[in-house]
Protein backbone atom coordinates (compact mmCIF):
# COMPACT_ATOMS: atom_id res chain seq x y z
CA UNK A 1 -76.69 -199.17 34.43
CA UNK A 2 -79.97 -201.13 33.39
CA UNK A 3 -81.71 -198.73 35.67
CA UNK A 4 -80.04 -195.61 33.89
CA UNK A 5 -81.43 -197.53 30.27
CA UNK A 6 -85.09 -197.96 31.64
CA UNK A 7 -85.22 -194.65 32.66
CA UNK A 8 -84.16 -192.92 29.17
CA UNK A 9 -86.03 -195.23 27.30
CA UNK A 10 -89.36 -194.58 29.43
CA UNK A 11 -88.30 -190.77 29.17
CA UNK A 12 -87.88 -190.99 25.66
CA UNK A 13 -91.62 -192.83 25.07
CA UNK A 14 -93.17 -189.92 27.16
CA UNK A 15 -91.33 -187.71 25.08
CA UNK A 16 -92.79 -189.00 21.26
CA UNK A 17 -95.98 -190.23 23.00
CA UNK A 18 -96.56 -187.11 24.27
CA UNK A 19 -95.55 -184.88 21.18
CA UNK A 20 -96.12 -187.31 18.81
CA UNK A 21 -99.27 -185.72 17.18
CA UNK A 22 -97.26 -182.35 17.53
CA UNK A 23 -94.58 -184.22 14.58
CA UNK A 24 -96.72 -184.97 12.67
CA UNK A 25 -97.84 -181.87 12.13
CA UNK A 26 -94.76 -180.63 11.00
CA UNK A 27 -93.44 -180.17 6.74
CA UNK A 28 -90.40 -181.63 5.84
CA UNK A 29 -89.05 -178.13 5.32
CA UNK A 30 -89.31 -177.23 9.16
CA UNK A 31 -87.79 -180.17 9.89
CA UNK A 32 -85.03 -179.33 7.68
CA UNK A 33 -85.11 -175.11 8.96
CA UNK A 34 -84.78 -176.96 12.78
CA UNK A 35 -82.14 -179.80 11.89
CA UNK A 36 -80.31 -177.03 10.11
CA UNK A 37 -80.62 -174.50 13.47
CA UNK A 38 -79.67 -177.59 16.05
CA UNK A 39 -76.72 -178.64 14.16
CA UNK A 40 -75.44 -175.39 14.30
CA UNK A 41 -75.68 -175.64 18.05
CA UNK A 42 -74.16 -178.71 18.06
CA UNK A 43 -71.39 -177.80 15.51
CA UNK A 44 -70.94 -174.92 18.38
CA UNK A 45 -70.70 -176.98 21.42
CA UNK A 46 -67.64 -179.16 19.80
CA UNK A 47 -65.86 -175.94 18.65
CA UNK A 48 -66.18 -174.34 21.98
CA UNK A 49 -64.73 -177.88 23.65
CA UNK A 50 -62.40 -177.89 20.96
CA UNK A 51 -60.88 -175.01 21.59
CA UNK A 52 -61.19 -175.71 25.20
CA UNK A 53 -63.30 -173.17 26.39
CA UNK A 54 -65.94 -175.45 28.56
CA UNK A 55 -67.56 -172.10 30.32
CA UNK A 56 -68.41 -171.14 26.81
CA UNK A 57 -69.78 -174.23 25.68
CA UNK A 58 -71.69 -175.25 28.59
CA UNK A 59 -73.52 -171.89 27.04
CA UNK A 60 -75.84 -174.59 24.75
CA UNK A 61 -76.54 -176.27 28.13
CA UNK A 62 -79.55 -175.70 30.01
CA UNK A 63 -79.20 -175.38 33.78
CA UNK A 64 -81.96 -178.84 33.91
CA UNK A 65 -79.40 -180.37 32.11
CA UNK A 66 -78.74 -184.30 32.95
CA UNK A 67 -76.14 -186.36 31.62
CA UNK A 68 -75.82 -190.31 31.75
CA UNK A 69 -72.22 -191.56 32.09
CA UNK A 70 -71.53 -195.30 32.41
CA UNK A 71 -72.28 -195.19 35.85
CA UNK A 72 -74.64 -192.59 37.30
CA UNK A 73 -77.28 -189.50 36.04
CA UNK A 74 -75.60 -186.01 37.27
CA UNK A 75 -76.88 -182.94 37.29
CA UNK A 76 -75.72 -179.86 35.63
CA UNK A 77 -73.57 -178.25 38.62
CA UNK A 78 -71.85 -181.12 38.30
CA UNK A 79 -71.17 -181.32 35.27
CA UNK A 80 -69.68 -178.06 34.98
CA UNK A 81 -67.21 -178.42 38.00
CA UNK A 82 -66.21 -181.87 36.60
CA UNK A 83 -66.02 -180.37 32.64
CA UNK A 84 -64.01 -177.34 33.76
CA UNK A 85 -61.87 -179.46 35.81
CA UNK A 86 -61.15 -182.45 33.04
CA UNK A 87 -60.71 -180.01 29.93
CA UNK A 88 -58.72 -178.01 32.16
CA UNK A 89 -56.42 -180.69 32.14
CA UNK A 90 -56.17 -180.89 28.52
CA UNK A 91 -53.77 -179.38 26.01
CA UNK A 92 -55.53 -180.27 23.00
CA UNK A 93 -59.59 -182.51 21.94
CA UNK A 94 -60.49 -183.55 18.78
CA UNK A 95 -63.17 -185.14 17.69
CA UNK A 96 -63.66 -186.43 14.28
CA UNK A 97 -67.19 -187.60 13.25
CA UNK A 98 -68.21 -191.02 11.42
CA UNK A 99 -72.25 -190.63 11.78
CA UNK A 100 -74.33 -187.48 13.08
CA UNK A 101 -78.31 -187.99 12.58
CA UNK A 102 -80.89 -185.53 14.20
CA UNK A 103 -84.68 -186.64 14.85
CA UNK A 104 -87.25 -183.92 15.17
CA UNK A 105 -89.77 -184.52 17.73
CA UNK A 106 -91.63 -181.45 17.72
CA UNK A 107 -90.80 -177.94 16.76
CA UNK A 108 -89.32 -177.81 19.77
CA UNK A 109 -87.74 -180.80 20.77
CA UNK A 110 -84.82 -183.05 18.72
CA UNK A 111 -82.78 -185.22 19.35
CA UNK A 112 -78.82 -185.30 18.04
CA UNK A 113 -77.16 -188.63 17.57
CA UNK A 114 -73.09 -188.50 17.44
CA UNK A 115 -70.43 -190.98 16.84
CA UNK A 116 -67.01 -190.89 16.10
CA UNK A 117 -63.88 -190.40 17.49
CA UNK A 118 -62.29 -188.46 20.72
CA UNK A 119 -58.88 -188.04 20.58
CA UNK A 120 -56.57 -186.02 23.56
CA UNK A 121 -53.68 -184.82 24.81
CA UNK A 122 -53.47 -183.94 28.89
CA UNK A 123 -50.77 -181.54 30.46
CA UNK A 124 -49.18 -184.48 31.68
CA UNK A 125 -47.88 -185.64 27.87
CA UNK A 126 -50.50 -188.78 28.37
CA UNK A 127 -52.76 -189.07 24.90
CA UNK A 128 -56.30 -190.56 25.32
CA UNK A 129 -58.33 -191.79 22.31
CA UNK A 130 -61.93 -192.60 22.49
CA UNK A 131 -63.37 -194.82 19.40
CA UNK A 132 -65.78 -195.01 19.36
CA UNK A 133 -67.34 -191.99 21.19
CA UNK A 134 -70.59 -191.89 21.28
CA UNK A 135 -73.53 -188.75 22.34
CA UNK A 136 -76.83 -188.52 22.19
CA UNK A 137 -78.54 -185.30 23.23
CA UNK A 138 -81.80 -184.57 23.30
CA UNK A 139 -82.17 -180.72 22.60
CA UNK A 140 -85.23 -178.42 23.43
CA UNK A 141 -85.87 -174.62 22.04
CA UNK A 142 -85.90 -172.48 25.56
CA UNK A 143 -86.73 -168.72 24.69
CA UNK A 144 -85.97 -169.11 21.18
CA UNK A 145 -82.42 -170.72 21.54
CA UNK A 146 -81.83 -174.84 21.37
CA UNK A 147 -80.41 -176.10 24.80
CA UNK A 148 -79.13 -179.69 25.25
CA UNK A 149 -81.43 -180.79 28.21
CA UNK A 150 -80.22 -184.23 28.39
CA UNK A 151 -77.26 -185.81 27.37
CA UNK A 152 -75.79 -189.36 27.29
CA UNK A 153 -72.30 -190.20 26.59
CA UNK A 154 -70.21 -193.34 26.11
CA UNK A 155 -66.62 -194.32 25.36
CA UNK A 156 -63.53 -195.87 27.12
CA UNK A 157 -60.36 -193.45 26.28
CA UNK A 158 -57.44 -195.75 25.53
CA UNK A 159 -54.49 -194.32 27.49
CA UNK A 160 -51.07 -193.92 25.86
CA UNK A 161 -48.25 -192.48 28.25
CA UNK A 162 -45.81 -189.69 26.82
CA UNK A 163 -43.13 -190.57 24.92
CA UNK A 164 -39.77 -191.16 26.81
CA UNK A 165 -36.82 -189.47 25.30
């Protein structure tokens, strides 16, 4: 886990150190015009979980795609098998957001900041609830369209089995 935090934050330093003069260069109207085009991606990948259609909404994903669980950095195969498989699972996911920020790097690189609240039902009857839930992505603009590259999630669902009757 410490190792998985070293390595984002040393990513992250490359990342503004790198592009840092690139920022600067930047109006506070293009960083509005790309917050405003990200979040819509973003508003876009919850929908498309939300209405459980992972194939669709690993669409915003780009195949270099990592994401940092709680215990290990997997790669975007992965991913997809284990997404299809878990929401697959799932009758209904909700999330409900308390705080959504959105740093622009460059004009080509942001990063989104979620937190809030994960709530689920599974085919089984068994509800989970994650809250906090928490993602942080780190977007780049491939061929004109924003692609989460990067993404690290955290959050312990509480389990609730169904009721009895």
């Amino acid at each position: 886990m410490k190792a998985n935090i070293f390595i984002t934050t040393i990513f992250l330093f490359i990342l503004i150190g790198c592009n840092s003069q690139q920022s600067e260069q930047l109006t506070q109207q293009q960083k509005e015009q790309i917050t405003k085009e990200v979040r819509i991606v973003m508003d876009s990948i919850f929908a498309k979980f939300g209405k459980l259609d992972v194939v669709e909404a690993l669409e915003y994903y780009s195949p270099e795609l990592l994401v940092v669980g709680d215990k290990s950095v997997v790669p975007f195969q992965t991913i997809r098998e284990n997404w299809i498989e878990a929401f697959g699972s799932m009758t209904t996911v909700k999330w409900t957001p308390v705080q959504w920020e959105y740093t622009v790097l460059t004009k080509d690189l942001v990063i989104s900041t979620w937190i809030g609240k994960m709530e689920f039902i599974m085919k089984s009857g068994d509800k989970g609830i994650c809250d906090p839930q928490c993602y942080t992505d780190i977007l780049k603009k491939v061929d004109g369209q924003w692609k989460s590259i990067y993404e690290h999630a955290s959050g312990t669902p509480v389990m609730q089995a169904p009721e009895k009757k």
